[in-house]
N, C-alpha and C. Protein backbone atom coordinates (compact mmCIF):
# COMPACT_ATOMS: atom_id res chain seq x y z
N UNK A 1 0.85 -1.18 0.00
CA UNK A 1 0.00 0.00 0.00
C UNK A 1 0.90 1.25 0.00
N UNK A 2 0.14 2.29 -0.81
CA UNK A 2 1.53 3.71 -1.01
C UNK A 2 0.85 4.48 0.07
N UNK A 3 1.87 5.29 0.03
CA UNK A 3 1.28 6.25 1.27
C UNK A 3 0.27 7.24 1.07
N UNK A 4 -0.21 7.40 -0.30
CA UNK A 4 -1.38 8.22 -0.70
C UNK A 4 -2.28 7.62 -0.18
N UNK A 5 -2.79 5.91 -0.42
CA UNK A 5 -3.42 5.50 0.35
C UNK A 5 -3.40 5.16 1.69
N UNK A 6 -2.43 5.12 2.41
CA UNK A 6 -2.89 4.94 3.61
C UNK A 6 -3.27 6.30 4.41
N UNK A 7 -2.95 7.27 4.00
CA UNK A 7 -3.80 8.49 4.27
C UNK A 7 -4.85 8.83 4.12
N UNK A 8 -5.41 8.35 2.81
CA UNK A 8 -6.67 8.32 2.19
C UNK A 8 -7.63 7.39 2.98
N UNK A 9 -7.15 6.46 3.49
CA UNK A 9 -7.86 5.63 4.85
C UNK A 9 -7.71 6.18 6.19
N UNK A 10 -6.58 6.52 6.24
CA UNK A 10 -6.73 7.60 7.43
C UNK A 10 -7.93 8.41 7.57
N UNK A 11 -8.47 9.08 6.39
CA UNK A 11 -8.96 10.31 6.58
C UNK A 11 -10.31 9.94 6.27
N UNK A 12 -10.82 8.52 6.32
CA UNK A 12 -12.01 7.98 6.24
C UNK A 12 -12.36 7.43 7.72
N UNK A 13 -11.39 7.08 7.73
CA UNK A 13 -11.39 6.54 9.94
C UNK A 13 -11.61 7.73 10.43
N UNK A 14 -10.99 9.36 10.11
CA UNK A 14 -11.29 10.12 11.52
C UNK A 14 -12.34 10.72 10.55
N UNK A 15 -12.88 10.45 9.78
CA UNK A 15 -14.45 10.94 9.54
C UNK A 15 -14.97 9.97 10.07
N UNK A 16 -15.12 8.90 10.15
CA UNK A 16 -16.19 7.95 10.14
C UNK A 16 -15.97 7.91 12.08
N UNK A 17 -15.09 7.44 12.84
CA UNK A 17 -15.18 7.50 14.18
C UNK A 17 -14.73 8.76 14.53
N UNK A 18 -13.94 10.01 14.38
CA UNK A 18 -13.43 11.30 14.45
C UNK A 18 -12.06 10.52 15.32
N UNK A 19 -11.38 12.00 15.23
CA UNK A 19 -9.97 11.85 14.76
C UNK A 19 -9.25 10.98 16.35
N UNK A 20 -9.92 11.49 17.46
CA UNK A 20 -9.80 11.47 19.20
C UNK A 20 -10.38 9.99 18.71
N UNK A 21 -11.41 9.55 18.52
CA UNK A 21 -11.44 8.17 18.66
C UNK A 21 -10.80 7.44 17.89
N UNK A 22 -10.02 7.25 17.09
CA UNK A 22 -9.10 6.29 16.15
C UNK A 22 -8.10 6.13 16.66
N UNK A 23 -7.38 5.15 16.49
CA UNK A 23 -6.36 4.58 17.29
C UNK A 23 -5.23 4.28 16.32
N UNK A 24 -3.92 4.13 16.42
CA UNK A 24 -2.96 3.59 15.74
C UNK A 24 -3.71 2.55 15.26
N UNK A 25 -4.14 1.15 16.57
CA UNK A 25 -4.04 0.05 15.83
C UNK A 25 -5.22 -0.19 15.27
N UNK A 26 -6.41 0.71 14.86
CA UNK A 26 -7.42 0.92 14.02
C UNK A 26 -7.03 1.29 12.52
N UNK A 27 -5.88 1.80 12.78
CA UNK A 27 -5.20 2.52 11.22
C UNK A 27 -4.79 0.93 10.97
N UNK A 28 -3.63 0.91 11.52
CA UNK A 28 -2.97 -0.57 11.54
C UNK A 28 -3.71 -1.62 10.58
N UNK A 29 -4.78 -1.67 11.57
CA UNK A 29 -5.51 -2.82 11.61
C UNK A 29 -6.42 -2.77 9.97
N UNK A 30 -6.64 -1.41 9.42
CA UNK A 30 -7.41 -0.85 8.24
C UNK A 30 -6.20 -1.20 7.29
N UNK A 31 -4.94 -0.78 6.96
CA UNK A 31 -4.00 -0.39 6.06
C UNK A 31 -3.28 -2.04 6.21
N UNK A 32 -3.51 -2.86 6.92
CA UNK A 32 -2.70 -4.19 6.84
C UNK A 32 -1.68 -4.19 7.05
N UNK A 33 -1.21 -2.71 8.34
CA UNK A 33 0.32 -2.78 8.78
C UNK A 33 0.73 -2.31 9.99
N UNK A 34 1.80 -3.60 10.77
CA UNK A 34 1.66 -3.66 11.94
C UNK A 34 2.85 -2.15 12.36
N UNK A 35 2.50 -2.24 13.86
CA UNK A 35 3.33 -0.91 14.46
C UNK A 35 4.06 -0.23 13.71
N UNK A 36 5.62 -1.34 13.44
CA UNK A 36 6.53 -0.31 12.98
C UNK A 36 6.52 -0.08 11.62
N UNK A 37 5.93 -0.73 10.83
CA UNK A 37 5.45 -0.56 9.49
C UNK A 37 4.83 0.58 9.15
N UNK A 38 3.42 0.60 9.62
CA UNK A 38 3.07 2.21 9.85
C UNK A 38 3.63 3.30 9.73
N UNK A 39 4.84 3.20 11.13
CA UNK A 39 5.38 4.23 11.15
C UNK A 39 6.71 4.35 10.13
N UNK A 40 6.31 3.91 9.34
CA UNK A 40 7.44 4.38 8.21
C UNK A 40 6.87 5.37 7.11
N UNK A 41 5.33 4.99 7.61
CA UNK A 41 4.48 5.73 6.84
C UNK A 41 4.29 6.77 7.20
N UNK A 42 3.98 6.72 8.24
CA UNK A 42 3.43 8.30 9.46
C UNK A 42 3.24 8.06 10.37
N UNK A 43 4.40 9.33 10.85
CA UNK A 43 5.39 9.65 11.98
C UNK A 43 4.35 9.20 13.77
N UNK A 44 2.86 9.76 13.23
CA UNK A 44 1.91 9.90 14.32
C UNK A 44 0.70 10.14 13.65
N UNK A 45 -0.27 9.83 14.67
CA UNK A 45 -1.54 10.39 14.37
C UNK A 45 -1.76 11.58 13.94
N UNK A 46 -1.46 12.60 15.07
CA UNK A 46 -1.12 14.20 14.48
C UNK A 46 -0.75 14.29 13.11
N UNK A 47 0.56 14.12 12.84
CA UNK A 47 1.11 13.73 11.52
C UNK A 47 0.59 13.96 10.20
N UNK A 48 -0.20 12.24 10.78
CA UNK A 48 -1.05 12.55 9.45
C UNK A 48 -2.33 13.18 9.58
N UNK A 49 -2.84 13.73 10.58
CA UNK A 49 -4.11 14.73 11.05
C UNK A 49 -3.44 15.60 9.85
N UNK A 50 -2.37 16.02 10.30
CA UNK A 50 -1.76 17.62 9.68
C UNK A 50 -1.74 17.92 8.05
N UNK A 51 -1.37 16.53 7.44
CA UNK A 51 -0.42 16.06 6.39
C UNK A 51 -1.79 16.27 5.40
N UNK A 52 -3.14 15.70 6.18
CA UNK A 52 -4.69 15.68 5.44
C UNK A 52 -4.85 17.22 5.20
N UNK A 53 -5.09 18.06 6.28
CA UNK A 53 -5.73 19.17 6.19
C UNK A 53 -4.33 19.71 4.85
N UNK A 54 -3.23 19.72 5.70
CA UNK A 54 -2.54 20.70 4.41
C UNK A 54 -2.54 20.56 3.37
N UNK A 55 -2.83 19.15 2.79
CA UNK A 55 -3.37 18.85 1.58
C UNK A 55 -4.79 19.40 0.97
N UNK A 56 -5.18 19.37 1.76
CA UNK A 56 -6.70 19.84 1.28
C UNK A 56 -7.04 21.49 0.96
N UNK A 57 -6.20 22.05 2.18
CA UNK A 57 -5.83 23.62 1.94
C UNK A 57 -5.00 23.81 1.02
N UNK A 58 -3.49 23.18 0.74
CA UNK A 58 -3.09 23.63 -0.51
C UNK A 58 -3.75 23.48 -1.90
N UNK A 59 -4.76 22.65 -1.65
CA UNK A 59 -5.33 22.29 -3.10
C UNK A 59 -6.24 23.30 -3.29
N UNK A 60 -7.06 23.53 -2.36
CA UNK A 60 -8.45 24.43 -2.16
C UNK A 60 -7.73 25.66 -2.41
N UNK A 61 -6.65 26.08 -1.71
CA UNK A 61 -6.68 27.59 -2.19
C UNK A 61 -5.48 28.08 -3.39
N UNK A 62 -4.97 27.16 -3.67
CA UNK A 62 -4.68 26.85 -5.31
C UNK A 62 -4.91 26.98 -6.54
N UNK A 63 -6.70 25.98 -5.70
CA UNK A 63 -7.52 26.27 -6.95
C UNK A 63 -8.16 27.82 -7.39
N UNK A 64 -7.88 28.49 -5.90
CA UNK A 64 -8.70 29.69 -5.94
C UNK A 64 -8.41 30.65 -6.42
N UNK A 65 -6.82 30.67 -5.85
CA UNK A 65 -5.15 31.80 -6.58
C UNK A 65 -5.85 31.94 -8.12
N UNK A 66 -5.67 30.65 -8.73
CA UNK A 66 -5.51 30.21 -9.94
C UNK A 66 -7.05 31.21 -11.00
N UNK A 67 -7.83 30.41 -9.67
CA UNK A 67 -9.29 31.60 -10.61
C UNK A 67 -9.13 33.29 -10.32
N UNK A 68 -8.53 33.57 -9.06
CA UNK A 68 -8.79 35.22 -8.96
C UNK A 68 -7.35 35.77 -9.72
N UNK A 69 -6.04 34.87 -10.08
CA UNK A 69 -5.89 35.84 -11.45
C UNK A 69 -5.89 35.31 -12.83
N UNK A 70 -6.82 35.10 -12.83
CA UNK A 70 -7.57 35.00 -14.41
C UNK A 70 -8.51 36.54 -14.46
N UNK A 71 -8.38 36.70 -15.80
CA UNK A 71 -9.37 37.80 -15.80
C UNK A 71 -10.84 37.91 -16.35
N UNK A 72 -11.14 37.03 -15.46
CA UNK A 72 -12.66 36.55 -15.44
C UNK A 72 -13.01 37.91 -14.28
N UNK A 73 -14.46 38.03 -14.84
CA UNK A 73 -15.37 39.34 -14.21
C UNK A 73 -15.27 38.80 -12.62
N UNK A 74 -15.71 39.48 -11.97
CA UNK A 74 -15.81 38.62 -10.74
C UNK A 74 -16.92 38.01 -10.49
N UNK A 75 -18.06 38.24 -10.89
CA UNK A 75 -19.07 37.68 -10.75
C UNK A 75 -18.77 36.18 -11.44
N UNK A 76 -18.05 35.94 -12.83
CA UNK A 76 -17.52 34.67 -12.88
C UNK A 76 -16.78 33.54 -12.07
N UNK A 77 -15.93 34.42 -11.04
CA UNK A 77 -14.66 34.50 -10.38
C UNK A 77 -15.69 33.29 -9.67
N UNK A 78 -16.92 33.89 -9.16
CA UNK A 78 -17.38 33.46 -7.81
C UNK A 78 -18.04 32.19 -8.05
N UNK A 79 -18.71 32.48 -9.53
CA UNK A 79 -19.24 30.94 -10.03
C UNK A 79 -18.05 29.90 -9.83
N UNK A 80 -16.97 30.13 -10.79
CA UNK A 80 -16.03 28.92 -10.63
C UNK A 80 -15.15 28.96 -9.24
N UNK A 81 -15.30 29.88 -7.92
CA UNK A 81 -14.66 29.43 -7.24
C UNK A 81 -15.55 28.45 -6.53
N UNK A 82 -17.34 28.49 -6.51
CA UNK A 82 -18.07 27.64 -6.01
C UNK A 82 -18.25 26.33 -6.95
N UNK A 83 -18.05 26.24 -8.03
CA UNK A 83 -17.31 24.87 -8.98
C UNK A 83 -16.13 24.53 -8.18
N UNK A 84 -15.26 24.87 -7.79
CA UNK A 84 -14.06 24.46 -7.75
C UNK A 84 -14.17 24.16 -6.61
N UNK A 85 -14.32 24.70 -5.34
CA UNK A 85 -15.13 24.34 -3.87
C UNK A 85 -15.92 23.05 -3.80
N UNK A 86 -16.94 23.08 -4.25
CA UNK A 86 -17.80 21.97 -4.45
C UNK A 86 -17.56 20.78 -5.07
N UNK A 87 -16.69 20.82 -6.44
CA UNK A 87 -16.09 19.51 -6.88
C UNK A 87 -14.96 18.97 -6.02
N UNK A 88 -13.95 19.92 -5.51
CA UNK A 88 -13.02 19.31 -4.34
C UNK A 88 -13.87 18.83 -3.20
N UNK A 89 -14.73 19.28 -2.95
CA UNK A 89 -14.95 18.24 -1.40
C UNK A 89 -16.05 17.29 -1.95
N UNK A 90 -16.52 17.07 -3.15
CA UNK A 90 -16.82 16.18 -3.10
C UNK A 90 -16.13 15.11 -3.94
N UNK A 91 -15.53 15.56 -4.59
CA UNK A 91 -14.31 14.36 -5.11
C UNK A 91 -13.29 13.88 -3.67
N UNK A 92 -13.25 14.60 -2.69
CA UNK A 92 -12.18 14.52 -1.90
C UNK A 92 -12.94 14.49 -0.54
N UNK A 93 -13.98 14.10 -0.57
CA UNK A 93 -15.01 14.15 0.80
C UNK A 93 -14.29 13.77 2.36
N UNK A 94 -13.95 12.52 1.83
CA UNK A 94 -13.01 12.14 3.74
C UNK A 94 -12.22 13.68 4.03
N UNK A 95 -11.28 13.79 2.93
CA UNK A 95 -10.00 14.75 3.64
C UNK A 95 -10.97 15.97 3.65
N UNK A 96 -11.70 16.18 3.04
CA UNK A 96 -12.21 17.39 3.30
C UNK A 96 -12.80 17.68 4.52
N UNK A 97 -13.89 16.48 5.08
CA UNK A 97 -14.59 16.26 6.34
C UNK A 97 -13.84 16.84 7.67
N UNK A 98 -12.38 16.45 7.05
CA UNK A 98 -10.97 16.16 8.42
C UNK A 98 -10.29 17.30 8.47
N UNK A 99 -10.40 17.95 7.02
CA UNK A 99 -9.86 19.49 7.24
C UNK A 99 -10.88 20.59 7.82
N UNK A 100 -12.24 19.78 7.69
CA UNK A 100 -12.80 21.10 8.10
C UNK A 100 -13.60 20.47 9.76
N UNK A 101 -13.18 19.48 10.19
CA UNK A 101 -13.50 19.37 11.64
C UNK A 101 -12.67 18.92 12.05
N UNK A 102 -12.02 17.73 11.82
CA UNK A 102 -10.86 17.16 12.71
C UNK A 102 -9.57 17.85 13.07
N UNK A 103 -9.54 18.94 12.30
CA UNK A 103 -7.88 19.56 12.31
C UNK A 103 -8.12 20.72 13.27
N UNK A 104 -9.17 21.19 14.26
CA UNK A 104 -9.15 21.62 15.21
C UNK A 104 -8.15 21.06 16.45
N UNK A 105 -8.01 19.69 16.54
CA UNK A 105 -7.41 18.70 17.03
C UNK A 105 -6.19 18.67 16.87
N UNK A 106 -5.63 19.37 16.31
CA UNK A 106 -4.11 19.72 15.82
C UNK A 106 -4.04 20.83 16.96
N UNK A 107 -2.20 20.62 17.09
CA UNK A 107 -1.25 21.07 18.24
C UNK A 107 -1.17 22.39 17.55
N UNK A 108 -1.07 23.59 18.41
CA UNK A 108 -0.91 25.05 17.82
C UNK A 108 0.04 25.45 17.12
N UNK A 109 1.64 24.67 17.36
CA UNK A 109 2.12 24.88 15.53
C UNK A 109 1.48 24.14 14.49
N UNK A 110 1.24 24.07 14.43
CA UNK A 110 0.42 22.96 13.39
C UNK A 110 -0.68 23.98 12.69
N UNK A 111 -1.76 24.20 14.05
CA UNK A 111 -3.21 25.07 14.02
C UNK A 111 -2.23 26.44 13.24
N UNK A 112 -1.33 27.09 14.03
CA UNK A 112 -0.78 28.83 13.38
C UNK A 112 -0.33 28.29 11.98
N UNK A 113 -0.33 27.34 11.52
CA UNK A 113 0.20 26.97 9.86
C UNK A 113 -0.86 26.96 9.14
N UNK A 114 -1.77 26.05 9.63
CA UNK A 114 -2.96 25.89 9.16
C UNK A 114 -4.04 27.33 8.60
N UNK A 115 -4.27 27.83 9.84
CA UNK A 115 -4.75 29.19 10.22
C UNK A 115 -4.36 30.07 9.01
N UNK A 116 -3.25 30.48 9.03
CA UNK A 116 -2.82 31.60 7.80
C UNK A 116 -3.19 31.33 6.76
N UNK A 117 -3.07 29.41 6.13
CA UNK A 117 -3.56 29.46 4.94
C UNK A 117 -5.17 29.49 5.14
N UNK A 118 -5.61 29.24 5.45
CA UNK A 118 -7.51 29.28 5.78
C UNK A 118 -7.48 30.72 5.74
N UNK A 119 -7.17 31.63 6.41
CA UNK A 119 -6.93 33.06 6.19
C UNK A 119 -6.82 33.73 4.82
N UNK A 120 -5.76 33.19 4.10
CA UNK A 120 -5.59 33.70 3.11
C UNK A 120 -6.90 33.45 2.14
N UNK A 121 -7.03 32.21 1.90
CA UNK A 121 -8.48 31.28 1.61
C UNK A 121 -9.70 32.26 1.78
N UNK A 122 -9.54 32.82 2.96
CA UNK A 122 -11.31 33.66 3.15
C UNK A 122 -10.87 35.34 2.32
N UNK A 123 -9.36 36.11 2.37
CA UNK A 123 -9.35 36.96 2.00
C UNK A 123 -9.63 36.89 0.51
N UNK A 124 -9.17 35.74 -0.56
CA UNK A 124 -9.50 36.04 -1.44
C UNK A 124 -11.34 35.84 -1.96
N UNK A 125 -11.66 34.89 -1.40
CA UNK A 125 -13.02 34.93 -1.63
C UNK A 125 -13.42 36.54 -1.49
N UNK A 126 -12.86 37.33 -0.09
CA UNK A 126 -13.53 38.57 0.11
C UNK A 126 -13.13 39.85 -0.72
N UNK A 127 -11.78 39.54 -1.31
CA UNK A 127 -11.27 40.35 -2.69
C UNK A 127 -12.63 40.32 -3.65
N UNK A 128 -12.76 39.13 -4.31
CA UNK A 128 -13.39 38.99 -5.46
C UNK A 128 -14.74 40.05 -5.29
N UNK A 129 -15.76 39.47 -4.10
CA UNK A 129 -16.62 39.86 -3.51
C UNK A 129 -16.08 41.98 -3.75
N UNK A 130 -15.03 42.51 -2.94
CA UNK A 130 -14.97 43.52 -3.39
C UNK A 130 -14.92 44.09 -4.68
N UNK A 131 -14.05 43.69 -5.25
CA UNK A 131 -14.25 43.81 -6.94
C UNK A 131 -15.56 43.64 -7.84
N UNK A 132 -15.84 42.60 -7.23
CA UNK A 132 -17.60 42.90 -7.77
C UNK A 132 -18.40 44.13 -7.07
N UNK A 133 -18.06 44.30 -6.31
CA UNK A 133 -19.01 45.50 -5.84
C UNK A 133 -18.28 46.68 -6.25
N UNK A 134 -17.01 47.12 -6.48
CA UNK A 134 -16.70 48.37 -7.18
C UNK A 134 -17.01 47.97 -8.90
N UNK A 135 -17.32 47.15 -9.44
CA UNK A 135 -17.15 47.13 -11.06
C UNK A 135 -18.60 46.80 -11.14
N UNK A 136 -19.59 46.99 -9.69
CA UNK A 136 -21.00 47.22 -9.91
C UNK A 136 -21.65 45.68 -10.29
N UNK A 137 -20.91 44.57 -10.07
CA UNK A 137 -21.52 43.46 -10.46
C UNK A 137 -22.44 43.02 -9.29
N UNK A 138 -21.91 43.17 -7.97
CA UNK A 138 -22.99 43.14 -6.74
C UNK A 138 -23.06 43.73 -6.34
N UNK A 139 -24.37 44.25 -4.86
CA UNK A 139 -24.54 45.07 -4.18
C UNK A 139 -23.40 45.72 -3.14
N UNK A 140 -23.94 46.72 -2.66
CA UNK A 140 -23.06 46.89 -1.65
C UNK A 140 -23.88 45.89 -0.43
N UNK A 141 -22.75 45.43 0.46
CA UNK A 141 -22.67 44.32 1.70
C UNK A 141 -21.17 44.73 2.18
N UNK A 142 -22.17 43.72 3.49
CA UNK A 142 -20.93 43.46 4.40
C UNK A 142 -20.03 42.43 3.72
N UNK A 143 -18.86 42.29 3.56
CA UNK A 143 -18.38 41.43 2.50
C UNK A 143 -17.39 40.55 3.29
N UNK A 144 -17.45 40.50 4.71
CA UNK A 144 -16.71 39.88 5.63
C UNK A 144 -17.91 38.73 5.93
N UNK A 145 -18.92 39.31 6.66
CA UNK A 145 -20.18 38.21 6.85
C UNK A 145 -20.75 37.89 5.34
N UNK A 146 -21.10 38.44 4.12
CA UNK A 146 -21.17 37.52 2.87
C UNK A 146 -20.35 36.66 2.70
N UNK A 147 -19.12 36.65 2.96
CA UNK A 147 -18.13 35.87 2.74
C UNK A 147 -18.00 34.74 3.19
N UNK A 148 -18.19 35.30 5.01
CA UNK A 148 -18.91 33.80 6.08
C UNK A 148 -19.68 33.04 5.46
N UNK A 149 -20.87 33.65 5.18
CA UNK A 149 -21.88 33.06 4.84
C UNK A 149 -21.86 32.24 3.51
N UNK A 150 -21.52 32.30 2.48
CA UNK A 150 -21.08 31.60 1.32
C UNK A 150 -20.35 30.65 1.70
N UNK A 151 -18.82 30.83 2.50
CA UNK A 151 -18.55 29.42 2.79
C UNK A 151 -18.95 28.64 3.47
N UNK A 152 -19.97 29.20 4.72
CA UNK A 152 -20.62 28.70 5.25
C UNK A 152 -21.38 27.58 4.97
N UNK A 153 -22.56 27.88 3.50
CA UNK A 153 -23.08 27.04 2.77
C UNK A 153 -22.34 26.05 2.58
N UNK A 154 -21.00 26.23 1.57
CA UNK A 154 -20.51 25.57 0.49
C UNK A 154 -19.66 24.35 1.67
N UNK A 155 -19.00 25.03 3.13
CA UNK A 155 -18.43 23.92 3.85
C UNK A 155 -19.73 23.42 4.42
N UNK A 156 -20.81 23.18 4.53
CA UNK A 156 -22.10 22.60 5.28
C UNK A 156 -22.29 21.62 4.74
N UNK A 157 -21.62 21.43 3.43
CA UNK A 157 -21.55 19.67 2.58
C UNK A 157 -20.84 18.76 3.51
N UNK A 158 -19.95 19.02 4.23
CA UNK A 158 -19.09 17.90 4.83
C UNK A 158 -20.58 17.11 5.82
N UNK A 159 -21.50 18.06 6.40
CA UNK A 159 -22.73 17.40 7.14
C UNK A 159 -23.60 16.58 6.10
N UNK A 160 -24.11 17.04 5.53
CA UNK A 160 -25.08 16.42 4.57
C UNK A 160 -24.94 15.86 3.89
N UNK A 161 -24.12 15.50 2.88
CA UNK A 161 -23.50 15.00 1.84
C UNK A 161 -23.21 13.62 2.24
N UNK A 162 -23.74 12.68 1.15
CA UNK A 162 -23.60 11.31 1.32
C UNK A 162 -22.87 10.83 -0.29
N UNK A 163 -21.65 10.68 -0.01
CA UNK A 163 -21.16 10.59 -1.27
C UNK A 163 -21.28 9.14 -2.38
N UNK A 164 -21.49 9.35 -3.20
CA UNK A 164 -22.57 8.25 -3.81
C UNK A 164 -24.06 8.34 -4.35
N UNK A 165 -24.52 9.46 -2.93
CA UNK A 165 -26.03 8.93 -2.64
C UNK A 165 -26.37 10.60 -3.09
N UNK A 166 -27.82 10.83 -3.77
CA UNK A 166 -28.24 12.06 -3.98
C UNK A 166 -27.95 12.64 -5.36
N UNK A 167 -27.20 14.41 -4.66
CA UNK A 167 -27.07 14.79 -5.76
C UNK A 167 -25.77 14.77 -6.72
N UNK A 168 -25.64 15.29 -7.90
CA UNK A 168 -23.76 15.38 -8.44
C UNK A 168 -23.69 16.60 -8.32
N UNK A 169 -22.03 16.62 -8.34
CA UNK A 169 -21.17 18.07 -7.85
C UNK A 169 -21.97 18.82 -9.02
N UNK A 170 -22.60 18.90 -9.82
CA UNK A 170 -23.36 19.50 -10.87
C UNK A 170 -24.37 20.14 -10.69
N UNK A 171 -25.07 19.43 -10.16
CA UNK A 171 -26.57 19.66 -9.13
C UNK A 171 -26.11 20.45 -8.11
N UNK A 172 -25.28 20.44 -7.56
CA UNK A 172 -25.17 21.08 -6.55
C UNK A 172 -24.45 22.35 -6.64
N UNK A 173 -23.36 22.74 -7.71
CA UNK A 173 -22.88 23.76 -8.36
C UNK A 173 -23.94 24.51 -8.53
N UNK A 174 -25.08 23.88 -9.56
CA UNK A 174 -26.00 24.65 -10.09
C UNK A 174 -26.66 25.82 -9.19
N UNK A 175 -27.13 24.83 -8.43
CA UNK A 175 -27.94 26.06 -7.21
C UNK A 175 -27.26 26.34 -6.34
N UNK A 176 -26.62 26.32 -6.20
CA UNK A 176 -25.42 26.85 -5.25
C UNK A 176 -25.15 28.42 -5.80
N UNK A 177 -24.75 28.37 -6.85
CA UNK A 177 -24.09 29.36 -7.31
C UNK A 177 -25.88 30.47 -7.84
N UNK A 178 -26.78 29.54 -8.10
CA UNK A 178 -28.27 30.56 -8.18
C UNK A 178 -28.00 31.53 -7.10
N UNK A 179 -28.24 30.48 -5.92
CA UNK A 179 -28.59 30.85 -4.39
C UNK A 179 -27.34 32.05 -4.27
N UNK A 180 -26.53 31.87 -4.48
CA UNK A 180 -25.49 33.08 -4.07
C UNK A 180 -25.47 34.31 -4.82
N UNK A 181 -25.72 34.20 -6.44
CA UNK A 181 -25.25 35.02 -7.23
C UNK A 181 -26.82 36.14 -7.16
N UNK A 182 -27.50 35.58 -6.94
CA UNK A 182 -29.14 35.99 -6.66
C UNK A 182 -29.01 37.05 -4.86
N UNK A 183 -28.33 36.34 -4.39
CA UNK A 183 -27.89 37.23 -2.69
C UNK A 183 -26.85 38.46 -3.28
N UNK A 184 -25.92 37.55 -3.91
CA UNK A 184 -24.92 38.90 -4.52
C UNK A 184 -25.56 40.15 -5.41
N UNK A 185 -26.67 39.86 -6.24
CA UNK A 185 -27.03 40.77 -6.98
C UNK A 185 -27.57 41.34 -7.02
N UNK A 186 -29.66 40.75 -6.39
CA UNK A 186 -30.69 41.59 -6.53
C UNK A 186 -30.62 42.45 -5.27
């Protein structure tokens, strides 16, 4: 087993029991490898707690860099950053689940690493959001609580979302981006 996967099982164990209840020899016992085997893989639990979320944040706000400099309107900006939001956590549902609850559970160097990039993550959403409102594409708002509130929605998938079951990242793009661009505009 490579170590993509045994992370990728990792991050289905601390969704499925959360991160405080999983045990080494629950990983172990999942990945078909005893103590020191494991740990050739990862170092600790923490470890790979950390190793999930930063993965998931470098990808997520990657994807986001990547859309706010393109010179798409912003009102576009916001469609494909809620495409790009929505297809990552649900193509990537475990790690996503673990970045956005379990990694509270992380040691405060860890959390102050974490933190800045999630930071950076909400400023650009709240860039775009400004730029649309000086180039008149949305209203004037509070663009700190719009901002909440949009990711708010878009992270509320890690609850509801049964992956498999329901709707596709399509369906859910769709009105997603109604529901917002309809708050942003009228």
């Amino acid at each position: 087993m490579e170590r993509e996967e045994i992370l990728k099982t990792v991050a289905r164990l601390f969704k499925e029991k959360g991160y405080h209840n999983t045990s080494i020899k629950d990983i172990s016992n999942e990945v078909g490898l005893e103590g020191g085997a494991l740990y050739y893989y990862i170092k600790s639990k923490e470890q790979a707690l950390f190793e999930i979320g930063e993965d998931a944040i470098n990808q997520l706000l990657g994807g986001l860099e990547k859309i706010n400099n393109t010179d798409l309107s912003p009102k576009e900006k916001i469609k494909a950053a809620i495409e790009n939001q929505i297809n990552f956590f649900i193509n990537q549902f475990y790690e996503t689940c673990v970045f956005l609850i379990e990694t509270k559970a992380l040691g405060i160097e860890y959390q102050q690493h974490y933190l800045a990039k999630r930071d950076r993550y909400e400023e650009i959403w709240r860039k775009i959001i400004r730029d649309g409102i000086k180039k008149g594409e949305f209203k004037q708002c509070n663009v700190k609580l719009t901002t909440f509130a949009i990711l708010g929605m878009l992270n509320w998938l890690v609850i509801w979302f049964k992956p498999g079951k329901g709707w596709s990242s399509k369906d859910i793009s769709q009105e997603f981006k109604k529901i917002i661009l309809e708050g942003l505009t009228s």
